[in-house]
N, C-alpha and C. Protein backbone atom coordinates (compact mmCIF):
# COMPACT_ATOMS: atom_id res chain seq x y z
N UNK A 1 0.85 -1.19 0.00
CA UNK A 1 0.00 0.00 0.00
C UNK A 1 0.89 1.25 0.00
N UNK A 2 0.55 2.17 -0.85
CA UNK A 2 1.19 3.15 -0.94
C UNK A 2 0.44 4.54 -1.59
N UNK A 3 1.42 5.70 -1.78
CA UNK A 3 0.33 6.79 -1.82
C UNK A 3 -0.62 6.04 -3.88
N UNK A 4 0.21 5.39 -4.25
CA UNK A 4 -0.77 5.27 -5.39
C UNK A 4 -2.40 5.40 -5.33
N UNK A 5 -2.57 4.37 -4.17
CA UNK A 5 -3.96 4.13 -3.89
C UNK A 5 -5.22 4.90 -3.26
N UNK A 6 -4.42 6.02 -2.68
CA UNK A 6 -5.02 7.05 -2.28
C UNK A 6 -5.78 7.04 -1.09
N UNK A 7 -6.96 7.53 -1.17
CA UNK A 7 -7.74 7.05 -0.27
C UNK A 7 -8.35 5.99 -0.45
N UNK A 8 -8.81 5.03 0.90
CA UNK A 8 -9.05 4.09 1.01
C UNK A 8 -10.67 3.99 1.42
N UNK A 9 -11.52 2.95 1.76
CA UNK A 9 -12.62 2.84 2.45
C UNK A 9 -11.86 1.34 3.45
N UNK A 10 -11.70 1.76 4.20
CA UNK A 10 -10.98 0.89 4.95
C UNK A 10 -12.33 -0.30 5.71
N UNK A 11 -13.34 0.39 6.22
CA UNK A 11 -14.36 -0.59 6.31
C UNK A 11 -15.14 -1.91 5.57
N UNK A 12 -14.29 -0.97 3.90
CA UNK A 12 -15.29 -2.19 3.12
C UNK A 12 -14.15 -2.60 2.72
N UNK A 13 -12.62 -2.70 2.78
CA UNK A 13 -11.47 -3.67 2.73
C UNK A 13 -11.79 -4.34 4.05
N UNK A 14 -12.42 -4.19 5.01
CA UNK A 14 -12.44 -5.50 5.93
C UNK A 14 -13.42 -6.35 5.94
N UNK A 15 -14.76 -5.62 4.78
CA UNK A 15 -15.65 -6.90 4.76
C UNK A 15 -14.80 -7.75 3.41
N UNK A 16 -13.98 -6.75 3.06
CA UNK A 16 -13.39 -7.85 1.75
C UNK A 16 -12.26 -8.85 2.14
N UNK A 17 -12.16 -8.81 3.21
CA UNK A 17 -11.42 -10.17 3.69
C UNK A 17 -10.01 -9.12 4.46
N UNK A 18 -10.07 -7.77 4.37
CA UNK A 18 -8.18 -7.32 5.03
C UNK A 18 -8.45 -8.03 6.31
N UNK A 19 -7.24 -8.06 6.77
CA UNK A 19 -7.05 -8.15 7.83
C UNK A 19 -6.03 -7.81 8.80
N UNK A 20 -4.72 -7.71 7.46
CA UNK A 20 -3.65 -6.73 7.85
C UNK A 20 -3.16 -6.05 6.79
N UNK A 21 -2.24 -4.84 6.70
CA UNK A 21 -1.59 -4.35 5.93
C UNK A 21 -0.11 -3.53 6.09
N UNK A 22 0.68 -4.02 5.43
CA UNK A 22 2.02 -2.33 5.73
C UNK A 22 1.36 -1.54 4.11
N UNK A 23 1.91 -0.56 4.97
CA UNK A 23 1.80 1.00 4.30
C UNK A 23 3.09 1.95 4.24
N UNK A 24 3.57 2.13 2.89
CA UNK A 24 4.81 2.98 2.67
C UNK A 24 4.62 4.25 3.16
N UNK A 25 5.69 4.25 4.03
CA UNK A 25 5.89 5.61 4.82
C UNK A 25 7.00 6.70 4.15
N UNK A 26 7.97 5.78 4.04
CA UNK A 26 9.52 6.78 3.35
C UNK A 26 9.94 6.03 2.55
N UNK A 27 11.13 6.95 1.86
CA UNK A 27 11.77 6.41 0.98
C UNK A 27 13.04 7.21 0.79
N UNK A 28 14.27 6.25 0.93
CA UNK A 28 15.29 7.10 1.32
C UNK A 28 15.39 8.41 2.48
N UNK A 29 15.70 9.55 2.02
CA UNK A 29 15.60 10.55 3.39
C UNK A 29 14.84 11.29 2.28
N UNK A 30 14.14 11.65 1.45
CA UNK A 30 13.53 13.12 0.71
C UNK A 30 12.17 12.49 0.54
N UNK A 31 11.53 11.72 0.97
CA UNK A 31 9.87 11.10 0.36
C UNK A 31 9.29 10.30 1.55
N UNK A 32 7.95 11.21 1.97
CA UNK A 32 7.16 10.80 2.72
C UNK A 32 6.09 10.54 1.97
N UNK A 33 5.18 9.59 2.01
CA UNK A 33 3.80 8.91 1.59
C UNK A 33 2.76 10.04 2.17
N UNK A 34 2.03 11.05 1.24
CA UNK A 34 1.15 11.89 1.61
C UNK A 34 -0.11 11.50 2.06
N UNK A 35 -0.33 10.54 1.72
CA UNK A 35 -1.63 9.62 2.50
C UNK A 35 -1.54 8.61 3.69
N UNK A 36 -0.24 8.39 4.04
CA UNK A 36 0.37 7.46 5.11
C UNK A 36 -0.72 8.20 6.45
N UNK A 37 -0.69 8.80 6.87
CA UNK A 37 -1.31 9.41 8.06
C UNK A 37 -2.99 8.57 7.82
N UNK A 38 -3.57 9.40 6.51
CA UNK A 38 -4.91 8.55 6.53
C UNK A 38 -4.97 6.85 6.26
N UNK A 39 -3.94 6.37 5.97
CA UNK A 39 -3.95 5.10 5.15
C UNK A 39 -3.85 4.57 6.48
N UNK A 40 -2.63 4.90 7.47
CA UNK A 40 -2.28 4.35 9.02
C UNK A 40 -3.02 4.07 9.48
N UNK A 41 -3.75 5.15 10.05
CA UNK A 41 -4.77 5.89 10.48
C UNK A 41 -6.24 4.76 10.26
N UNK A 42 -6.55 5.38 9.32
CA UNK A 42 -7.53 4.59 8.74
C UNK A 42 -7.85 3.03 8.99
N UNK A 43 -6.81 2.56 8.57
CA UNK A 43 -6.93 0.68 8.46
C UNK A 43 -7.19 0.57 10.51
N UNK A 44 -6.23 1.21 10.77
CA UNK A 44 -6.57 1.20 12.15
C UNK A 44 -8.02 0.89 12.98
N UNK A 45 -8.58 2.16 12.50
CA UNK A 45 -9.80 2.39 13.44
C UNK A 45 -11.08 1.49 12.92
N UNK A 46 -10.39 0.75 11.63
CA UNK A 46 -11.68 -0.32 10.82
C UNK A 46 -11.22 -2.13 11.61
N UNK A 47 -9.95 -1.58 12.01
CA UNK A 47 -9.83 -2.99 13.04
C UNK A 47 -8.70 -3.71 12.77
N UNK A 48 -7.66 -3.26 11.32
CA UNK A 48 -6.89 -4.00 10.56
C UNK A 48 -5.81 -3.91 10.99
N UNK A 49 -5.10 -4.76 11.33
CA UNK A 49 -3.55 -4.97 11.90
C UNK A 49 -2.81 -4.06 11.01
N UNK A 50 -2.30 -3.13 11.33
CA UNK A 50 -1.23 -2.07 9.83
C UNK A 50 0.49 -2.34 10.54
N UNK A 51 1.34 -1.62 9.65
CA UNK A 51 2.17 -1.26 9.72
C UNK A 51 2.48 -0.68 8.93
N UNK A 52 4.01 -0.32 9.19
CA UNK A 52 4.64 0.76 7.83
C UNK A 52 5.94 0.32 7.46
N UNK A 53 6.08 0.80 6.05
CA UNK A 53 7.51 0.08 5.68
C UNK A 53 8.06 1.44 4.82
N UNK A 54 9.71 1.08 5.00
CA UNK A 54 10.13 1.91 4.15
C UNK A 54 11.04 1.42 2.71
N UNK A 55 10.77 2.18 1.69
CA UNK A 55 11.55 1.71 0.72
C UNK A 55 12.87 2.14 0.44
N UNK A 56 14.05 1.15 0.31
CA UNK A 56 15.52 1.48 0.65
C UNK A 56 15.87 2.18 -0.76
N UNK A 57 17.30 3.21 -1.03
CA UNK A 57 17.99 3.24 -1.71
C UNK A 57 19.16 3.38 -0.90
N UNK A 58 19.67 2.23 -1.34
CA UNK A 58 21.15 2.47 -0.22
C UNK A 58 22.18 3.00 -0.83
N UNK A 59 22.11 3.92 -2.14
CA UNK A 59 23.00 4.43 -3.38
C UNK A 59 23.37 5.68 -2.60
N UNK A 60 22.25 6.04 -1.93
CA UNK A 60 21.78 7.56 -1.73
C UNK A 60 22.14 7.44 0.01
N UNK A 61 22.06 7.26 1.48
CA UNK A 61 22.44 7.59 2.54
C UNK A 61 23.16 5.67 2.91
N UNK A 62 23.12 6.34 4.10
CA UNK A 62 23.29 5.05 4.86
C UNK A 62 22.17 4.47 5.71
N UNK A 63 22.40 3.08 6.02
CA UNK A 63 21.34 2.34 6.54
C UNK A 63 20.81 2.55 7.49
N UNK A 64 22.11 3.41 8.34
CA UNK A 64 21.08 4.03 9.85
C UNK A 64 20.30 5.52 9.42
N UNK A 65 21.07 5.78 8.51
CA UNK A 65 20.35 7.45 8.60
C UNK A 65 19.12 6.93 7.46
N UNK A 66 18.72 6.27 6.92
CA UNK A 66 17.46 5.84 6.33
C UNK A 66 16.75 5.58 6.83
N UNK A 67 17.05 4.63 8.22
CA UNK A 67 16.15 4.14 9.68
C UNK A 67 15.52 5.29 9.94
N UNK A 68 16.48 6.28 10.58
CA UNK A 68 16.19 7.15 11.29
C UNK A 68 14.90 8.13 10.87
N UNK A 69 15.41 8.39 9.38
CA UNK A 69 14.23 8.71 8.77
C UNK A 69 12.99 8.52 8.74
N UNK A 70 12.85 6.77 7.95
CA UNK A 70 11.52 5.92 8.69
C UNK A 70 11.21 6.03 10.17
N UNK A 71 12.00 6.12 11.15
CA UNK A 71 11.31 5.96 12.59
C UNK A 71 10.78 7.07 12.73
N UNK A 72 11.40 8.79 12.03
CA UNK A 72 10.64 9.88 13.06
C UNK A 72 9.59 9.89 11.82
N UNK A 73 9.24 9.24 10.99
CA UNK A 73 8.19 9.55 9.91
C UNK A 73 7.36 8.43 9.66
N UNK A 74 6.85 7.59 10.74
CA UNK A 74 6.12 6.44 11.21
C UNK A 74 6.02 5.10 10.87
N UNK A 75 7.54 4.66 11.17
CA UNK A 75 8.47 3.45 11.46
C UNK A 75 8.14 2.98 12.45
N UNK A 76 7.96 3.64 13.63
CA UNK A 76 7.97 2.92 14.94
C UNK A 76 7.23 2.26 15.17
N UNK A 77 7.12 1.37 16.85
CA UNK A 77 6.28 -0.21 16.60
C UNK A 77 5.88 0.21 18.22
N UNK A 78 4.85 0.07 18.67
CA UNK A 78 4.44 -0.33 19.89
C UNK A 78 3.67 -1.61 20.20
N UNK A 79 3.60 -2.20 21.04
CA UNK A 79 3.20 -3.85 21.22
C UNK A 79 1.79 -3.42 21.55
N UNK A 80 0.92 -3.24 21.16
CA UNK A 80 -0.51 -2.86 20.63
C UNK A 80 -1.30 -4.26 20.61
N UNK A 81 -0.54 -5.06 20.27
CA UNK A 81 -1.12 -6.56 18.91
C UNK A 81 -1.94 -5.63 17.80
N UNK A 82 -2.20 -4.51 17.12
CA UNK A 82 -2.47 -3.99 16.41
C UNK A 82 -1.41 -3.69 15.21
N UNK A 83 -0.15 -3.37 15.65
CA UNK A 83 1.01 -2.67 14.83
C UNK A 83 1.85 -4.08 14.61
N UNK A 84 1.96 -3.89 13.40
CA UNK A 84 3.30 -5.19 12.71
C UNK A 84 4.19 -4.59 12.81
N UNK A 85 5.81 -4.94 12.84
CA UNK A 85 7.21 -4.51 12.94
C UNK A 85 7.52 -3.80 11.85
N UNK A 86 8.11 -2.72 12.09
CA UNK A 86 8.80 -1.91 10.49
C UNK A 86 8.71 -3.17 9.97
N UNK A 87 8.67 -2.91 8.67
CA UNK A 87 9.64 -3.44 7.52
C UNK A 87 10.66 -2.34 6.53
N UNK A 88 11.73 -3.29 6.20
CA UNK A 88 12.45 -2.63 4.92
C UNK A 88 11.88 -3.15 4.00
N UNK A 89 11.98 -2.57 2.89
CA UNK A 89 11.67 -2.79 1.49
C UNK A 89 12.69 -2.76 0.67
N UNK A 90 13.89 -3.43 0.01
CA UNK A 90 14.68 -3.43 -0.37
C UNK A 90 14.98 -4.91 -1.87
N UNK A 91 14.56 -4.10 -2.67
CA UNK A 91 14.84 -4.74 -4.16
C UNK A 91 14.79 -4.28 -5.11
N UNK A 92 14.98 -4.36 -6.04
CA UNK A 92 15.40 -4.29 -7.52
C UNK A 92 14.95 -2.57 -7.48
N UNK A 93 16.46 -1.68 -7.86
CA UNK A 93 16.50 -0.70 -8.00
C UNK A 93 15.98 0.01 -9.07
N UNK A 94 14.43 0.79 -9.50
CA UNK A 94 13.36 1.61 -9.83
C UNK A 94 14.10 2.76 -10.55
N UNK A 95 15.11 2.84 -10.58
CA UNK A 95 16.05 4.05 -11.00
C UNK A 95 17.50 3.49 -11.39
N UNK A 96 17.85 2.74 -11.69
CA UNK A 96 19.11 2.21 -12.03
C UNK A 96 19.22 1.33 -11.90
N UNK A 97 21.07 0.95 -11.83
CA UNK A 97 21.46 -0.04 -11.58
C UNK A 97 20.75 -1.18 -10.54
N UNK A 98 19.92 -2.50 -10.78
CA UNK A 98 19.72 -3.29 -10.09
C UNK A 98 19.87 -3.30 -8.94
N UNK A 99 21.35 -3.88 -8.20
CA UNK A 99 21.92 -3.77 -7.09
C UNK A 99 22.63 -2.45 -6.84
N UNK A 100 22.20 -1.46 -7.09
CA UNK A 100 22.36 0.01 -6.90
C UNK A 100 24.02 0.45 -7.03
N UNK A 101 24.79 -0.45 -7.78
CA UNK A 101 26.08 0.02 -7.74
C UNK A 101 26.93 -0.53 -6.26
N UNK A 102 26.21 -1.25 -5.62
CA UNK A 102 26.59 -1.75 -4.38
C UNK A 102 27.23 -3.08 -4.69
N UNK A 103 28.49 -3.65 -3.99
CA UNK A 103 29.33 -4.83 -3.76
C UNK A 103 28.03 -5.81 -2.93
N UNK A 104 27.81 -7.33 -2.94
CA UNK A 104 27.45 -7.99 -2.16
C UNK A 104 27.39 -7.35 -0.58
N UNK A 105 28.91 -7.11 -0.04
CA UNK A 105 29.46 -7.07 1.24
C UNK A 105 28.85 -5.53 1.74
N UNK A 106 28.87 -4.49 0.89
CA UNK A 106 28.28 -3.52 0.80
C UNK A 106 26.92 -3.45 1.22
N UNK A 107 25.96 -4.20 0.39
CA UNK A 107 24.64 -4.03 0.46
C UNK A 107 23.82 -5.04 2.31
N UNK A 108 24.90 -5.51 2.45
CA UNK A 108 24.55 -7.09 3.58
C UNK A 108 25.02 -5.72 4.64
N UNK A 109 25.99 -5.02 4.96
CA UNK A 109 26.54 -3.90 5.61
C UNK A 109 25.37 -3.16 6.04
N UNK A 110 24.84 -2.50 4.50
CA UNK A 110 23.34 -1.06 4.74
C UNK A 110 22.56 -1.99 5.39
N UNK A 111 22.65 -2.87 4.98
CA UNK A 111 20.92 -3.75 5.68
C UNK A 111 21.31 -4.09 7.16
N UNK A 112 22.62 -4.16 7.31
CA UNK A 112 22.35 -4.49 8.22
C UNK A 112 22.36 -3.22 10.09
N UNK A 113 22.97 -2.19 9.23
CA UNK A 113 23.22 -0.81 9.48
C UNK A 113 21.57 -0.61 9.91
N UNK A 114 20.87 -0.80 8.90
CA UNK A 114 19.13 0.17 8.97
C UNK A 114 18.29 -1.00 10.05
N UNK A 115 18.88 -2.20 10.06
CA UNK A 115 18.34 -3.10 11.14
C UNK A 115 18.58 -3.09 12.75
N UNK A 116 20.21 -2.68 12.54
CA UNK A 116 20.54 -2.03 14.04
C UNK A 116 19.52 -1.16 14.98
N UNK A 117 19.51 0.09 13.44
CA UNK A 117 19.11 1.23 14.35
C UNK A 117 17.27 0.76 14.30
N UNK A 118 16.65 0.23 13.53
CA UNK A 118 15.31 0.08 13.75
C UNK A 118 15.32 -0.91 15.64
N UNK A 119 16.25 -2.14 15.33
CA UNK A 119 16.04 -2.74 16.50
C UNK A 119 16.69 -1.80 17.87
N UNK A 120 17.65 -0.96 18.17
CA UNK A 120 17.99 -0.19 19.21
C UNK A 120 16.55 0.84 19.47
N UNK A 121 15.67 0.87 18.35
CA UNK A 121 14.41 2.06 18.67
C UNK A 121 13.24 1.86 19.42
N UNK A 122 13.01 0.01 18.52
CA UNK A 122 11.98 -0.55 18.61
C UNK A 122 11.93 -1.37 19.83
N UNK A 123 13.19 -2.27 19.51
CA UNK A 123 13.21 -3.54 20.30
C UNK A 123 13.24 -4.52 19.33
N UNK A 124 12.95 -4.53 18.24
CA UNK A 124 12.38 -5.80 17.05
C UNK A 124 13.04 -5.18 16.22
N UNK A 125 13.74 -6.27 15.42
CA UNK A 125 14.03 -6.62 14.23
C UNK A 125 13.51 -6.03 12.82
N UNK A 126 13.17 -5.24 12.25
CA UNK A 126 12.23 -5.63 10.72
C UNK A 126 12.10 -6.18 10.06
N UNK A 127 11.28 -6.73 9.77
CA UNK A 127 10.67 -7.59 8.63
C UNK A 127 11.67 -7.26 7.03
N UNK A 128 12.09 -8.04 6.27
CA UNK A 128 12.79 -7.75 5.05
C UNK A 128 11.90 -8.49 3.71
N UNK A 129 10.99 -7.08 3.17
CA UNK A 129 10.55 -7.22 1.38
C UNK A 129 11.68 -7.75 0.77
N UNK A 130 11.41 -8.99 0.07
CA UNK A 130 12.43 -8.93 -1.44
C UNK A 130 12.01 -9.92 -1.88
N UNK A 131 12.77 -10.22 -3.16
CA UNK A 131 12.43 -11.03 -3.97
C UNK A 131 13.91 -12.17 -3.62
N UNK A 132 13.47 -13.15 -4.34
CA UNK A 132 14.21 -14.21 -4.49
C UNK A 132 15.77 -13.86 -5.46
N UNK A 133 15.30 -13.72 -6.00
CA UNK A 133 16.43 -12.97 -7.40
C UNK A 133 16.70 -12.20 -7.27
N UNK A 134 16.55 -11.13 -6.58
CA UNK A 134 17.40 -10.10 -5.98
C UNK A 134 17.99 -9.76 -4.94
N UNK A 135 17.55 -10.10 -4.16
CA UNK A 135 18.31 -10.97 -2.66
C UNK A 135 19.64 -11.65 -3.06
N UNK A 136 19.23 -12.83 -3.70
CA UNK A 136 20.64 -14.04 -3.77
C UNK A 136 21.35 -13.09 -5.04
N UNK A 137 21.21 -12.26 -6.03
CA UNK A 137 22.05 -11.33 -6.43
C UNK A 137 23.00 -10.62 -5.73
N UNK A 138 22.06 -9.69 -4.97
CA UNK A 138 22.83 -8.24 -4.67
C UNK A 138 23.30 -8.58 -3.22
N UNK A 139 22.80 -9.58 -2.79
CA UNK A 139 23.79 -9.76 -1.34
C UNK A 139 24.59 -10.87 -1.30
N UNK A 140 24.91 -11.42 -1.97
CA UNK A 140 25.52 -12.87 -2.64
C UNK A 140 25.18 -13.73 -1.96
N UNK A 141 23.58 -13.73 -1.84
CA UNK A 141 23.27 -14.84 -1.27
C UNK A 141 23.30 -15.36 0.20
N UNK A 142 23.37 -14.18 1.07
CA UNK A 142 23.73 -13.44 2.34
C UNK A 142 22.84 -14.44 3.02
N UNK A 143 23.02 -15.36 4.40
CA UNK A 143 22.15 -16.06 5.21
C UNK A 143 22.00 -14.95 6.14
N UNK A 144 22.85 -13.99 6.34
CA UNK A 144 22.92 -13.78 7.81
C UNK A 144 21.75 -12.97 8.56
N UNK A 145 20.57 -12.73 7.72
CA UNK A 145 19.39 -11.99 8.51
C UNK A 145 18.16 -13.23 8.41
N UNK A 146 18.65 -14.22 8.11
CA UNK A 146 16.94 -15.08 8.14
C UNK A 146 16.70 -15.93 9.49
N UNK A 147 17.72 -15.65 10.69
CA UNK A 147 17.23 -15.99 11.98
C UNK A 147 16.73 -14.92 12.57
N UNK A 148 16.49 -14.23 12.11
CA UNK A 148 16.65 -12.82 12.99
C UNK A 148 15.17 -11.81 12.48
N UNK A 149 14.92 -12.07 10.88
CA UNK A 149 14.46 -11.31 10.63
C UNK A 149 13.29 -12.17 9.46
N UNK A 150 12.18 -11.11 9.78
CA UNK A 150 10.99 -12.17 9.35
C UNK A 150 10.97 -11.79 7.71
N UNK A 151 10.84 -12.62 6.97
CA UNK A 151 10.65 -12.62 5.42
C UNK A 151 9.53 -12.48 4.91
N UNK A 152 9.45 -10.97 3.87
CA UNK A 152 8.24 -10.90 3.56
C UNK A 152 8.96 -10.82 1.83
N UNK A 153 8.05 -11.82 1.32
CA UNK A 153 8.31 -12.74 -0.19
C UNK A 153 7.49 -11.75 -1.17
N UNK A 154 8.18 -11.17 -2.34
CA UNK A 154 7.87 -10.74 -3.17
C UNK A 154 7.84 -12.01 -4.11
N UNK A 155 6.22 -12.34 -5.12
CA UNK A 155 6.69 -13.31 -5.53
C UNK A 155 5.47 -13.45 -6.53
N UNK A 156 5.41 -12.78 -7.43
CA UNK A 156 4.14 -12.58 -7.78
C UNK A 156 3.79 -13.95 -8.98
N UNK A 157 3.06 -15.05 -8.13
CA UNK A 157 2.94 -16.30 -8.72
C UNK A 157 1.87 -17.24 -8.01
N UNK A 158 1.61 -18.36 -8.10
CA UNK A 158 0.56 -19.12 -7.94
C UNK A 158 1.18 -19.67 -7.09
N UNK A 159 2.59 -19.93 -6.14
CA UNK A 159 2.92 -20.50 -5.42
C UNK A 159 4.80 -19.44 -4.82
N UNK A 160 4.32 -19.44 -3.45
CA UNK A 160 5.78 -18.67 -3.49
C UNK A 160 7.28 -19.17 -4.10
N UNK A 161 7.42 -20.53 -4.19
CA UNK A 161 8.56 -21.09 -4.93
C UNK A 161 9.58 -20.69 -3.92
N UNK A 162 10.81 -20.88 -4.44
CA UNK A 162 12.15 -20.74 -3.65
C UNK A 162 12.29 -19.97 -2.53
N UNK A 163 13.12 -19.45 -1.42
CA UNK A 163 13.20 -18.64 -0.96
C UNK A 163 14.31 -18.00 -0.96
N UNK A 164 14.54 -16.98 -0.92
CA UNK A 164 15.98 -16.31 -0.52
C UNK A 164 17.27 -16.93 0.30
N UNK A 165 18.40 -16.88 0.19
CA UNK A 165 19.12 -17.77 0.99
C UNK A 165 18.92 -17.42 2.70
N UNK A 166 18.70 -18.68 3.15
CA UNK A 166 19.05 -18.34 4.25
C UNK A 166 17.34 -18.70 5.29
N UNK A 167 16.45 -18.46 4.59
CA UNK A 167 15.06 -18.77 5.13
C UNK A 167 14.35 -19.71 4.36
N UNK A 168 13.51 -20.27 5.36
CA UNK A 168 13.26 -21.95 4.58
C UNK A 168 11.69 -21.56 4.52
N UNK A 169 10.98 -20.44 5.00
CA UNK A 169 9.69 -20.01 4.65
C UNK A 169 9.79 -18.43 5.15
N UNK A 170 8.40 -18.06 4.39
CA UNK A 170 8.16 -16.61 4.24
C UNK A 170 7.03 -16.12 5.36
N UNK A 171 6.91 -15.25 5.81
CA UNK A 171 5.70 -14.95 6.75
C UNK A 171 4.94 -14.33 6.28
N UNK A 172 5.23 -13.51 5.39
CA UNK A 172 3.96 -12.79 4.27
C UNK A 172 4.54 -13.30 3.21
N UNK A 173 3.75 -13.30 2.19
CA UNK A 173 4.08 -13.37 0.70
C UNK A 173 3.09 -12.68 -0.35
N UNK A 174 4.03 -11.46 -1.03
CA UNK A 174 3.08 -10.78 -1.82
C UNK A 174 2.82 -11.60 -3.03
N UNK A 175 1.79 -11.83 -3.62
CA UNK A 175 1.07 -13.16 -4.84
C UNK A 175 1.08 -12.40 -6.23
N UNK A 176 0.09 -10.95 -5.44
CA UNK A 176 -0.20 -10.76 -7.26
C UNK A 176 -0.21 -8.70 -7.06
N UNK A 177 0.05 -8.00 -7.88
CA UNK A 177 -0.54 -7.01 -8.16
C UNK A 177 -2.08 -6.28 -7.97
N UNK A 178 -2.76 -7.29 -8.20
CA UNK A 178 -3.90 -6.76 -7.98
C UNK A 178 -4.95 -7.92 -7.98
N UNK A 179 -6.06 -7.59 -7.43
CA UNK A 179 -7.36 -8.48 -6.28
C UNK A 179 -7.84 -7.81 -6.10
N UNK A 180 -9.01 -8.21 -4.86
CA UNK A 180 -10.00 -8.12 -4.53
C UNK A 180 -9.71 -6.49 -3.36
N UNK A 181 -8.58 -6.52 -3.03
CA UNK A 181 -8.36 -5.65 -1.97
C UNK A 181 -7.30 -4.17 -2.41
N UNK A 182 -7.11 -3.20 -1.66
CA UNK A 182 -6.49 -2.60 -1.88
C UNK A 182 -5.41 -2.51 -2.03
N UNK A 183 -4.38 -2.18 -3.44
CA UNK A 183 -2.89 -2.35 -3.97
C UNK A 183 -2.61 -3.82 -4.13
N UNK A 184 -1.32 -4.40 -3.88
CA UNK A 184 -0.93 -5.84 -4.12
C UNK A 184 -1.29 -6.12 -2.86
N UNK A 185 -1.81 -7.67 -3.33
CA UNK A 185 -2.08 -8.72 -2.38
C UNK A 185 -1.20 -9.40 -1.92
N UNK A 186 -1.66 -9.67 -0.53
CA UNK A 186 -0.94 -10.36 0.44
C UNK A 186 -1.24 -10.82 1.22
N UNK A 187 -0.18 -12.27 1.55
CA UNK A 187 -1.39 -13.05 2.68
C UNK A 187 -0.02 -13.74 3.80
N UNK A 188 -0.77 -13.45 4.91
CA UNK A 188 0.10 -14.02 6.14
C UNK A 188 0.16 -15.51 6.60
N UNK A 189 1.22 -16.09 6.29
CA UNK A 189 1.66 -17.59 6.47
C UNK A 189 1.17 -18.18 7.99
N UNK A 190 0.09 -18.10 8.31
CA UNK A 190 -0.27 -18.95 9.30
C UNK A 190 -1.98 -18.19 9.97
N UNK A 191 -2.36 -18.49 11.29
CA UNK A 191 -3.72 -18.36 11.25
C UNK A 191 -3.38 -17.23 12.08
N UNK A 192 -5.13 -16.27 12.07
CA UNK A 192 -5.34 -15.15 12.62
C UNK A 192 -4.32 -15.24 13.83
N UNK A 193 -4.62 -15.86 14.75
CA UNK A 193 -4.02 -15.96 16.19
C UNK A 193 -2.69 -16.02 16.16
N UNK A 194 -2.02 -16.44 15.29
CA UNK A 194 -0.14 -16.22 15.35
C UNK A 194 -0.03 -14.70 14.54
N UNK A 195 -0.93 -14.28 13.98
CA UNK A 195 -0.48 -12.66 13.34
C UNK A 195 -0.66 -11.99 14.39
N UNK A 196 -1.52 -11.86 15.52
CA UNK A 196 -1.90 -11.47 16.14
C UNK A 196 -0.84 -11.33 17.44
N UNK A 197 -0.27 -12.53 17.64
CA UNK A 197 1.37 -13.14 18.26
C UNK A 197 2.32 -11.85 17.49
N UNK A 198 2.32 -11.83 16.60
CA UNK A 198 3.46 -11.71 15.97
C UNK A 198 3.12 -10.21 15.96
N UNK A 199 2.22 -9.74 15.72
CA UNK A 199 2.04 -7.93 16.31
C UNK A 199 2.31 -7.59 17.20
N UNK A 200 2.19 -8.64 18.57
CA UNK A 200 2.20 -7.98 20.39
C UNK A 200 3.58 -8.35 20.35
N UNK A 201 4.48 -9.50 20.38
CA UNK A 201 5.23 -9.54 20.69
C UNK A 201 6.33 -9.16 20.78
């Protein structure tokens, strides 16, 4: 979810089956989501588990000062069981070079830089967007965040297929572009009551 979608009717995404959502907040340090406040906001008070994610360019700052960004521009997480953990959003570069001109060792570094400072804020970890093929690209295939950090599967297909190195399942997995609900669809790998876990905790 992002400002594409605009405004929402957040009541009649929950008779349409929502039940949770992240919502793009930032992007790099110069781009805030002008609807993030109502989109937050909104899914909220209709009952829907939200969060917020930010989308990386790690070409452009560093991984903590990108955090930092997302946290004072609504990154942060309180144990609610309402609010899901930041996420990063980090894949295939929208403006260039793929792996943004970044070394493997480089890019495993920012990520792991913008994870520090989210977990010293929060307490938790963030959640990491990506794809399969761009993951085992641009970080050469990096294990070192899939104990740590929950996988949300870009994967737009009839079955999530492979995973990224390092995690043997996904906790969200985005399917398709477009459905029944607002922006790309997505569905959480297990039942109401462990999303619900996985918000408070």
């Amino acid at each position: 979810m992002s400002s594409h979608q605009g405004k929402i009717n957040w009541s009649q995404a929950k008779k349409n089956g929502a039940r949770f959502v992240y919502i793009k907040a930032t992007e790099a340090t110069n781009y805030r989501n002008p609807y993030f406040a109502s989109q937050y906001n909104g899914s909220y008070r209709a009952g829907i588990i939200r969060g917020a994610y930010h989308f990386a360019l790690p070409n452009k700052s560093s991984g903590k000062t990108q955090a930092q960004y997302f946290l004072k521009h609504g990154g942060k997480w309180s144990p609610d069981g309402k609010t899901l953990p930041p996420a990063l959003d980090i894949e295939h570069n929208p403006y260039g070079a793929n792996c943004y001109g970044m070394s493997p060792r480089s890019m495993v570094n920012w990520i792991q830089s913008f994870s520090d400072e989210v977990k010293r804020v929060t307490k938790r970890r963030p959640v990491i967007y990506t794809s399969t093929k761009w993951w085992n690209a641009c970080t050469g295939k990096s294990r070192a965040f899939a104990k740590s950090h929950p996988l949300w599967l870009a994967n737009w297909s009839s079955s999530p297929g492979p995973m990224p190195a390092g995690w043997s399942f996904q906790t969200f997995w985005q399917h398709s572009t477009k459905g029944k609900l607002p922006g790309d669809q997505n569905v959480f790998n297990g039942a109401m009551s462990q999303l619900n876990r996985f918000a408070s905790r």
